[in-house]
PDB file of N, CA and C in Angstrom:
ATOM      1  N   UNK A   1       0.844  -1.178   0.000  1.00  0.00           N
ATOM      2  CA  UNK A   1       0.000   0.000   0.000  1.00  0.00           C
ATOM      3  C   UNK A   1       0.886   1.236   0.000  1.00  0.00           C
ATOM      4  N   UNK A   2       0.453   2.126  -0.680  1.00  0.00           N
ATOM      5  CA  UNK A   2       1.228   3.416  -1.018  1.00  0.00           C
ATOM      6  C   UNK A   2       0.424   4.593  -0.237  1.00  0.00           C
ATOM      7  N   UNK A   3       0.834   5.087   0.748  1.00  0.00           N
ATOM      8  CA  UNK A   3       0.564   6.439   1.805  1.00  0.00           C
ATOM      9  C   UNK A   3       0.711   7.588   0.459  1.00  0.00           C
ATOM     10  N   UNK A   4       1.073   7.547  -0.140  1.00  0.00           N
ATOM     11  CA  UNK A   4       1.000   8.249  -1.254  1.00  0.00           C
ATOM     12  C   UNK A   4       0.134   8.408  -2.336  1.00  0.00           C
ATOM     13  N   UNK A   5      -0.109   7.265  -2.831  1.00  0.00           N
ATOM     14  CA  UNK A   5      -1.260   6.910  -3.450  1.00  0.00           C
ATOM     15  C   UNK A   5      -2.526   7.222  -2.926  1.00  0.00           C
ATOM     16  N   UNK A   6      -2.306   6.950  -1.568  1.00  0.00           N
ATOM     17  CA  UNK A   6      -3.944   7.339  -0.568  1.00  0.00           C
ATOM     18  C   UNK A   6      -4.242   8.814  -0.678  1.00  0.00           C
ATOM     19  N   UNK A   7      -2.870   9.120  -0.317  1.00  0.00           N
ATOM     20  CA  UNK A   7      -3.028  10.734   0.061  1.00  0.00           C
ATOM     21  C   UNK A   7      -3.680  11.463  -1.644  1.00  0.00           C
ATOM     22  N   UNK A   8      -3.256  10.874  -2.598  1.00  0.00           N
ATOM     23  CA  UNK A   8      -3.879  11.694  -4.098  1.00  0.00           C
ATOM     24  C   UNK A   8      -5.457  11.393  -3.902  1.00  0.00           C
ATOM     25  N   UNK A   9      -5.670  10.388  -3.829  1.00  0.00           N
ATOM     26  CA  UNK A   9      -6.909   9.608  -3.859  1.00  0.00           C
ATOM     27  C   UNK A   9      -7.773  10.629  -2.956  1.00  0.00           C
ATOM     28  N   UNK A  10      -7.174  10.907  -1.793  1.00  0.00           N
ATOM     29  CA  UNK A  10      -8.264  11.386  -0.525  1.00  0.00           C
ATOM     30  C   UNK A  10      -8.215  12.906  -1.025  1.00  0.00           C
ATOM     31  N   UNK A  11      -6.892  13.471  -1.779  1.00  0.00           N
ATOM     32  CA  UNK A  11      -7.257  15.211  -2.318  1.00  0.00           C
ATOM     33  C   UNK A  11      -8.065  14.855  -3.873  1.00  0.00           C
ATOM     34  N   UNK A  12      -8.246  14.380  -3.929  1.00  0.00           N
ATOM     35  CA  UNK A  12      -9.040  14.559  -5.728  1.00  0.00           C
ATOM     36  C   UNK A  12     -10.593  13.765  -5.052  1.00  0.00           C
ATOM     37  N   UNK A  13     -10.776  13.266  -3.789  1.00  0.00           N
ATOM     38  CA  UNK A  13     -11.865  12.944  -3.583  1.00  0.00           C
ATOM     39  C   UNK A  13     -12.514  14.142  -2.944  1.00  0.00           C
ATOM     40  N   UNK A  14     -11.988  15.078  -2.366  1.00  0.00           N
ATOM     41  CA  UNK A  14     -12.321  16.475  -1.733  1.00  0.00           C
ATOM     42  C   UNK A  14     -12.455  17.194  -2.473  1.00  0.00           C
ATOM     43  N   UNK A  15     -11.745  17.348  -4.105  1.00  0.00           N
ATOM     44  CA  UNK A  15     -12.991  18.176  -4.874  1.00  0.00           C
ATOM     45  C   UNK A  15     -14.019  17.595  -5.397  1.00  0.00           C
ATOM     46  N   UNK A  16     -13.920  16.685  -6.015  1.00  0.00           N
ATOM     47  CA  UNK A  16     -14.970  16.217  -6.664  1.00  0.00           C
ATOM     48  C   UNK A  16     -16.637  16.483  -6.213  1.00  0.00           C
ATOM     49  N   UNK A  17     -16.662  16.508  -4.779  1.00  0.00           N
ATOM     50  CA  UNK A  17     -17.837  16.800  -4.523  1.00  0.00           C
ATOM     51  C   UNK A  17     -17.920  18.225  -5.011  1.00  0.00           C
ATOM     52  N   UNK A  18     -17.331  18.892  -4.956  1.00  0.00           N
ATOM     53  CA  UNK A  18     -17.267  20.314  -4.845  1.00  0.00           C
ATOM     54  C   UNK A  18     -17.502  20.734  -6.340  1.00  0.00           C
ATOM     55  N   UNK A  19     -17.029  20.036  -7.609  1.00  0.00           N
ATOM     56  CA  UNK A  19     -17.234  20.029  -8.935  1.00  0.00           C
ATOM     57  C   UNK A  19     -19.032  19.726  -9.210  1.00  0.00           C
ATOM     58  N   UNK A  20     -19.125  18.396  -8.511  1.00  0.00           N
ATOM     59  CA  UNK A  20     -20.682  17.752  -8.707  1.00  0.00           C
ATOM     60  C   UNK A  20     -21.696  19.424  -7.650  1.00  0.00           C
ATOM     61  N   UNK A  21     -21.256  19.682  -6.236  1.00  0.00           N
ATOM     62  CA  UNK A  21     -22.092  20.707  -6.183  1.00  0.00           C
ATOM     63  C   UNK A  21     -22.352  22.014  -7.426  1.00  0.00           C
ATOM     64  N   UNK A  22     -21.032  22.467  -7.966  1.00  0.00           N
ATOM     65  CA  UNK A  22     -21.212  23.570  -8.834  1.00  0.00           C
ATOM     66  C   UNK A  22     -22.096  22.785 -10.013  1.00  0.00           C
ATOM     67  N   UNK A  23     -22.108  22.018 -10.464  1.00  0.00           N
ATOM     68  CA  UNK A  23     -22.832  21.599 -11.406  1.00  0.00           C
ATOM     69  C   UNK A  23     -24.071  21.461 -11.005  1.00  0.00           C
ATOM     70  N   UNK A  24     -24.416  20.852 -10.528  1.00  0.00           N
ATOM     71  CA  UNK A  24     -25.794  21.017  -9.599  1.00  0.00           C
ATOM     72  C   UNK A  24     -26.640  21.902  -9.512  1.00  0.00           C
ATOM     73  N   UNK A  25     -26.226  22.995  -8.775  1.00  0.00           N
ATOM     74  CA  UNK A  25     -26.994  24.056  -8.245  1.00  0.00           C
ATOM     75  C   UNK A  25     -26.308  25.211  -9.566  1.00  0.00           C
ATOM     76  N   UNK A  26     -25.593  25.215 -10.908  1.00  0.00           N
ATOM     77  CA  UNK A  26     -25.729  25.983 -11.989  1.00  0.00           C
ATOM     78  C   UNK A  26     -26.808  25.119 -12.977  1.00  0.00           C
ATOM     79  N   UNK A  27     -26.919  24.009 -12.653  1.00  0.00           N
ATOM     80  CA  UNK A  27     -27.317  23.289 -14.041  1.00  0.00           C
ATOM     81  C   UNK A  27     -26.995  23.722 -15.197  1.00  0.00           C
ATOM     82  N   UNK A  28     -25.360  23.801 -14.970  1.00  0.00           N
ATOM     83  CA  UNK A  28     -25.503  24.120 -16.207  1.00  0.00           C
ATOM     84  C   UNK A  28     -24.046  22.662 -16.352  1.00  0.00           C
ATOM     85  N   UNK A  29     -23.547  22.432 -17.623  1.00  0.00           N
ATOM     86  CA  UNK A  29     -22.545  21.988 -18.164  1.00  0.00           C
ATOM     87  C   UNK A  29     -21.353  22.859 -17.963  1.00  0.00           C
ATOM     88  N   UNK A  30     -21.196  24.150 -17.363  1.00  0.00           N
ATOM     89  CA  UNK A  30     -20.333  24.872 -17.506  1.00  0.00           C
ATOM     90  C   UNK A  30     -19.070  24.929 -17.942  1.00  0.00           C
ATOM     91  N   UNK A  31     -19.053  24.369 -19.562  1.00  0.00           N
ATOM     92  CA  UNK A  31     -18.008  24.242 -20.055  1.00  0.00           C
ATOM     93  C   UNK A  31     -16.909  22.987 -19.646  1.00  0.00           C
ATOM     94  N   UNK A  32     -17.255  22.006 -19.080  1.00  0.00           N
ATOM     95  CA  UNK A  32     -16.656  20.966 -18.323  1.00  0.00           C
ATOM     96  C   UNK A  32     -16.935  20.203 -19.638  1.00  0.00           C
ATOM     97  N   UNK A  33     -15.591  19.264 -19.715  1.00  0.00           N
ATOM     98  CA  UNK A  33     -14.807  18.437 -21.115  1.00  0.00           C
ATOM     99  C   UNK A  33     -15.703  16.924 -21.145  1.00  0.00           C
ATOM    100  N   UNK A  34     -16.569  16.363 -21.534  1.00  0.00           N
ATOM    101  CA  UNK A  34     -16.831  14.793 -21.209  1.00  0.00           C
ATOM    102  C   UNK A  34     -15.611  14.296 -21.437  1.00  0.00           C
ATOM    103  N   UNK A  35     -14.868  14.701 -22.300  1.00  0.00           N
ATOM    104  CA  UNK A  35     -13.672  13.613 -22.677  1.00  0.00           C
ATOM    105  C   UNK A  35     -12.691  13.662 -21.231  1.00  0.00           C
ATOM    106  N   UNK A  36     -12.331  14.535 -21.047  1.00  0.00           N
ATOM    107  CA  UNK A  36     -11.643  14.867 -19.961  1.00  0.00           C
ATOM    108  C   UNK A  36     -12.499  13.900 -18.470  1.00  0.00           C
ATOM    109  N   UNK A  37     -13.427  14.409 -18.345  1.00  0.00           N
ATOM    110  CA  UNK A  37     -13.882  13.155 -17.646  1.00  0.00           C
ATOM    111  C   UNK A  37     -13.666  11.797 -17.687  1.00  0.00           C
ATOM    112  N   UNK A  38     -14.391  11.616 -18.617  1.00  0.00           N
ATOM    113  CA  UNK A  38     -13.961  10.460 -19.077  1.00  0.00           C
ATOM    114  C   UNK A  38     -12.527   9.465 -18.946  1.00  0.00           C
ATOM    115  N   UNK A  39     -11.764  10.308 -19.109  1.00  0.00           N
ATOM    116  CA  UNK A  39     -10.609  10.006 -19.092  1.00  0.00           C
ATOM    117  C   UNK A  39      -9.855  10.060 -17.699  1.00  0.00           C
ATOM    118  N   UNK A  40     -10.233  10.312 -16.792  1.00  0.00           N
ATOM    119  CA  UNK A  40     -10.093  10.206 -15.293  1.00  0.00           C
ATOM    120  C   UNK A  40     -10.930   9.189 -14.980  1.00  0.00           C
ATOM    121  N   UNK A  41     -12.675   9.248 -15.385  1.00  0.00           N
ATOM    122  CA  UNK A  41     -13.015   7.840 -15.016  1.00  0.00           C
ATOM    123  C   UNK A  41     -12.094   6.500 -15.184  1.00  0.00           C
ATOM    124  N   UNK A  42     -11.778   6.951 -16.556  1.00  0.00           N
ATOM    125  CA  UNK A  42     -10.885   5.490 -17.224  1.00  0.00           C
ATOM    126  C   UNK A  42      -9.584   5.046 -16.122  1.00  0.00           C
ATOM    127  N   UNK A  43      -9.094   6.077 -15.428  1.00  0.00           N
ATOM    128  CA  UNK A  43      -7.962   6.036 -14.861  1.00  0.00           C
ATOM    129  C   UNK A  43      -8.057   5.829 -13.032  1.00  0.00           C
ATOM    130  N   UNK A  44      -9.552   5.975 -12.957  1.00  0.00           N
ATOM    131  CA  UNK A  44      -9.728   5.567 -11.967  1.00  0.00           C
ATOM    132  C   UNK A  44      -9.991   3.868 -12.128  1.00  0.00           C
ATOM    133  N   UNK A  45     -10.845   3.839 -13.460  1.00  0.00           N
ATOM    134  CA  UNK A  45     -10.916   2.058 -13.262  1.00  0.00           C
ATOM    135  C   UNK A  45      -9.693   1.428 -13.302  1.00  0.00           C
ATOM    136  N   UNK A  46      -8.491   2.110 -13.792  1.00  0.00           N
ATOM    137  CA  UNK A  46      -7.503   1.082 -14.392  1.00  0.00           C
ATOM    138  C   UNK A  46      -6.552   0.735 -12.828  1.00  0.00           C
ATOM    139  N   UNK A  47      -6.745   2.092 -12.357  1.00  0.00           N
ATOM    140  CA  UNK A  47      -6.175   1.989 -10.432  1.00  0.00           C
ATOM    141  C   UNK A  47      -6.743   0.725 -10.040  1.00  0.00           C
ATOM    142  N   UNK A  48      -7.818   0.897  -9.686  1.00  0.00           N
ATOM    143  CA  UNK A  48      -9.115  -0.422  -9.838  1.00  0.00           C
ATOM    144  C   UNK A  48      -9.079  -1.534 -10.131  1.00  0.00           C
ATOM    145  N   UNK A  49      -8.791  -1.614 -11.059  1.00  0.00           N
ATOM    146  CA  UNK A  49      -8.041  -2.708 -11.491  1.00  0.00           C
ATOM    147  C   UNK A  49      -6.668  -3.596 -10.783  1.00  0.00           C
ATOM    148  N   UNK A  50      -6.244  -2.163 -10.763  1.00  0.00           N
ATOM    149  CA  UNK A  50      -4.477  -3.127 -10.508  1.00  0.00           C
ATOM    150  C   UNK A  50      -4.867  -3.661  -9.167  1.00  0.00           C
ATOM    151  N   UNK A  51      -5.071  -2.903  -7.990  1.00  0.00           N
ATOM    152  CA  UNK A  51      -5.726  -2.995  -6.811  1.00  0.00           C
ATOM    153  C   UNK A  51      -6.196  -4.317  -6.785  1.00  0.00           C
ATOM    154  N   UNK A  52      -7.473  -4.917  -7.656  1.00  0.00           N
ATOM    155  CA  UNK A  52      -7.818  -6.199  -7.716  1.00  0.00           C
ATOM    156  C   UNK A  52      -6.942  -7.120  -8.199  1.00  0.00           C
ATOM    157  N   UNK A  53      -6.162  -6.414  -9.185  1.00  0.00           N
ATOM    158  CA  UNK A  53      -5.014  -8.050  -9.682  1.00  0.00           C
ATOM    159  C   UNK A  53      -4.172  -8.085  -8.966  1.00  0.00           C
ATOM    160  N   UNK A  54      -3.556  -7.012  -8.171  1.00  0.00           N
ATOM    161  CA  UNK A  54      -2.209  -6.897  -7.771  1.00  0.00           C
ATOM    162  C   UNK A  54      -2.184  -6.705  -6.418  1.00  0.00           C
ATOM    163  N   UNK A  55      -2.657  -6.047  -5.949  1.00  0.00           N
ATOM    164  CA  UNK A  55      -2.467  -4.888  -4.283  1.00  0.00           C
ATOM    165  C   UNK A  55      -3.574  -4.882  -4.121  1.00  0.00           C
ATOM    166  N   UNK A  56      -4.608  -6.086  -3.532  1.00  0.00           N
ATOM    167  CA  UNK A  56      -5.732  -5.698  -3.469  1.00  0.00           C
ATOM    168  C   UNK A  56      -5.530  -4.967  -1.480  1.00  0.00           C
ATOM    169  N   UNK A  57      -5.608  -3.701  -1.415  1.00  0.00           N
ATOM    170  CA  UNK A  57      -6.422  -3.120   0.090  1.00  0.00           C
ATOM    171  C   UNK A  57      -7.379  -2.099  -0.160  1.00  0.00           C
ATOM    172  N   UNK A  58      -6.936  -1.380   1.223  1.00  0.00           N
ATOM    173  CA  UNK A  58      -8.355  -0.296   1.674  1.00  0.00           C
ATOM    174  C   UNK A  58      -8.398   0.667   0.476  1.00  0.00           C
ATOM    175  N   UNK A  59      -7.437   0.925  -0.288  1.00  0.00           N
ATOM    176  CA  UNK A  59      -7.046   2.038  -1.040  1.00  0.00           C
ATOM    177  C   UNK A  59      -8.619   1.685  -2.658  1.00  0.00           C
ATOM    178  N   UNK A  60      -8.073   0.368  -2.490  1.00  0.00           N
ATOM    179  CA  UNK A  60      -8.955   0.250  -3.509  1.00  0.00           C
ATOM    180  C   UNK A  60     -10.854   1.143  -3.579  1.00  0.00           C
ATOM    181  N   UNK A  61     -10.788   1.188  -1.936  1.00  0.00           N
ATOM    182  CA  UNK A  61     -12.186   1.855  -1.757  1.00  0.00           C
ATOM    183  C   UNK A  61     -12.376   3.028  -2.461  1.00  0.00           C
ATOM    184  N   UNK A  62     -11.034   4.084  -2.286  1.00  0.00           N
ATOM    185  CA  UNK A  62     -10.687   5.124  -2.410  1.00  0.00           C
ATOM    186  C   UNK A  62     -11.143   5.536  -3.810  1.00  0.00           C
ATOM    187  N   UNK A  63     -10.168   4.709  -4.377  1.00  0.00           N
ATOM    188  CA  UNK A  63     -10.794   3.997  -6.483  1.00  0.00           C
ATOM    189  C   UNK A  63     -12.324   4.446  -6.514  1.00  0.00           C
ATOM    190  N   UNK A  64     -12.603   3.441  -5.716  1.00  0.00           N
ATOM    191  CA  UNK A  64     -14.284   2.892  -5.836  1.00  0.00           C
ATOM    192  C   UNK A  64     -15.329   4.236  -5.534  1.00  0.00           C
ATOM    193  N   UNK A  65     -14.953   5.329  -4.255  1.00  0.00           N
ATOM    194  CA  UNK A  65     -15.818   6.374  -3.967  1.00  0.00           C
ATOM    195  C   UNK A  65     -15.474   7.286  -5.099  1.00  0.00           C
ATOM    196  N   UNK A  66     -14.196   7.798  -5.838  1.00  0.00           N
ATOM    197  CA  UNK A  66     -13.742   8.713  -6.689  1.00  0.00           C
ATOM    198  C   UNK A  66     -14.206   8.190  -7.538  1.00  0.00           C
ATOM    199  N   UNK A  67     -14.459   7.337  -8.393  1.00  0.00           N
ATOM    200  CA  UNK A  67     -14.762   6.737  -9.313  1.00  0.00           C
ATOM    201  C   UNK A  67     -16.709   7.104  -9.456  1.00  0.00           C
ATOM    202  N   UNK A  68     -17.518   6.634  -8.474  1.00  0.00           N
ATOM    203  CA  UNK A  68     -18.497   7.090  -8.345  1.00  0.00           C
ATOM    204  C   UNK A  68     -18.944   8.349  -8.409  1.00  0.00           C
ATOM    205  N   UNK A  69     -17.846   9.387  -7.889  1.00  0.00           N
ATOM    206  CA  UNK A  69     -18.182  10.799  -7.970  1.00  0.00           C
ATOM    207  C   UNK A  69     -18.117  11.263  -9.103  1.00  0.00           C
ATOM    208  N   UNK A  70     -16.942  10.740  -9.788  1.00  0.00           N
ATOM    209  CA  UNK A  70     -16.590  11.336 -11.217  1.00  0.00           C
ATOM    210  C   UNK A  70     -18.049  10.517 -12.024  1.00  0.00           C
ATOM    211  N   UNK A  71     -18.527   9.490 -11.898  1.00  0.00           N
ATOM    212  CA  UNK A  71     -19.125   8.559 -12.916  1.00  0.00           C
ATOM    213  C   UNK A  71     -20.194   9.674 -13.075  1.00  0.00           C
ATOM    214  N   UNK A  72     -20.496   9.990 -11.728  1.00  0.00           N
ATOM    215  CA  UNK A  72     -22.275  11.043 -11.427  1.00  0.00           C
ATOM    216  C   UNK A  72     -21.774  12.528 -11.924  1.00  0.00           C
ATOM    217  N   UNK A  73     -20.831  13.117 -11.487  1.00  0.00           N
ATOM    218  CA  UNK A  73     -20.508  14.205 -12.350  1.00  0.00           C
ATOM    219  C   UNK A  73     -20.902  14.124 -13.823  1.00  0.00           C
ATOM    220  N   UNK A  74     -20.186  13.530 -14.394  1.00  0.00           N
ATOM    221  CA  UNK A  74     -20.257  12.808 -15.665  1.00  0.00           C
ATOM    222  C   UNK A  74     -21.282  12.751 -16.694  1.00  0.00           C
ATOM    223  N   UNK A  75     -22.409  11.932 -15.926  1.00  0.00           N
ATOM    224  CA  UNK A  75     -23.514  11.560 -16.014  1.00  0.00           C
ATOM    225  C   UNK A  75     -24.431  13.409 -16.147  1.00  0.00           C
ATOM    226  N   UNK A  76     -24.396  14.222 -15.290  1.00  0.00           N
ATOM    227  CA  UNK A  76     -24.820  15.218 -14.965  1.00  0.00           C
ATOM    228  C   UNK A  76     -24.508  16.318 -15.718  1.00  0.00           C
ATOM    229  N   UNK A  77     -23.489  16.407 -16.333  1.00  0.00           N
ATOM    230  CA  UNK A  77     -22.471  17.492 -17.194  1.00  0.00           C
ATOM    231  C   UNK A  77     -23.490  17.092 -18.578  1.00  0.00           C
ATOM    232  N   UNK A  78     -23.504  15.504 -18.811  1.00  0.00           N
ATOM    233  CA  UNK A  78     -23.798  15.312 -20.164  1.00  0.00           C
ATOM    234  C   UNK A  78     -25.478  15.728 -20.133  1.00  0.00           C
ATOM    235  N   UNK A  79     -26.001  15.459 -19.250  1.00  0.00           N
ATOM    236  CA  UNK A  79     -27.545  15.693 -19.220  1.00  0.00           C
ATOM    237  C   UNK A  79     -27.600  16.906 -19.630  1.00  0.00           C
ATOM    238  N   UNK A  80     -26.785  18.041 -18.496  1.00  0.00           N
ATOM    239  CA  UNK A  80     -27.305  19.043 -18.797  1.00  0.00           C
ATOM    240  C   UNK A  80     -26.709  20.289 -20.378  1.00  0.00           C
ATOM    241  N   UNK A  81     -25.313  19.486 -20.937  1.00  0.00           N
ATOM    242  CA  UNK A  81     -24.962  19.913 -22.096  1.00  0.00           C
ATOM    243  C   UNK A  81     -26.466  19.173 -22.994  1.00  0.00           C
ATOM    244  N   UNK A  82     -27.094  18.274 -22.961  1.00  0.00           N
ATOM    245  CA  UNK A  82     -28.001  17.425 -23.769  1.00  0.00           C
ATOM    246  C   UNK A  82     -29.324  18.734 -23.453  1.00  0.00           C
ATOM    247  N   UNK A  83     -29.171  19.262 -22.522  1.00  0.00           N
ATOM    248  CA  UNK A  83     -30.238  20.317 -22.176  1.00  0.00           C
ATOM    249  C   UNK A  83     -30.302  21.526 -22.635  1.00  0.00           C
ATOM    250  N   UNK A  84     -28.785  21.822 -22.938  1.00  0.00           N
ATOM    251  CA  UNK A  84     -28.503  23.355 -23.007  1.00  0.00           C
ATOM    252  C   UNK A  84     -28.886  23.076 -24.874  1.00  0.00           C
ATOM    253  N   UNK A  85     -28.138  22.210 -25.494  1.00  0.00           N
ATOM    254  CA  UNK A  85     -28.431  21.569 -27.007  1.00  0.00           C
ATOM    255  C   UNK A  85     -29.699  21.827 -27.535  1.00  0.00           C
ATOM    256  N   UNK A  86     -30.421  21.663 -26.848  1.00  0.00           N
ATOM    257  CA  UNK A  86     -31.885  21.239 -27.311  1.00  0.00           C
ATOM    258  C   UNK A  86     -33.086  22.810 -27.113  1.00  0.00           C
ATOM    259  N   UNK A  87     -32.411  23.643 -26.293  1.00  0.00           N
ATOM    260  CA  UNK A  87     -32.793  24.942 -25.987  1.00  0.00           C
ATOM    261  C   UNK A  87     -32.071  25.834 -27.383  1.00  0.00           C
TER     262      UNK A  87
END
């Protein structure tokens, strides 16, 4: 287990909420990248991954809550770019 690894995991899990609130309460897409998302999701599964083949511990949770935040961000950005589109 990497004290290091935890420590990224536990600061990129402290914004994320903070990204999903601004999105939220703007409804808007505010210019936020799907790809770019995306591409952190991807990198959270691939952590995820190794965790299960390799190093499976607690850290893996870490994966698992960031991963969820980004998935719902995600999910929320695209709705509301699918919203702003259609206006």
């Amino acid at each position: 287990m990497s004290v290091f690894e935890a420590m990224m995991l536990v600061c990129f899990g402290f914004s994320w909420p903070m990204a999903i609130y601004k999105t939220l309460t703007a409804k808007s897409h505010g210019g936020k990248s799907t790809a770019f998302s995306a591409l952190i999701l991807l990198g959270y599964l691939a952590g995820m991954a190794h965790k299960v083949v390799n190093d499976f511990n607690w850290v893996f949770y870490l994966y698992l809550i960031n991963t969820l935040m980004v998935g719902f961000d995600l999910v929320m950005t695209m709705i509301y770019q699918h919203r702003e589109k259609e206006k």
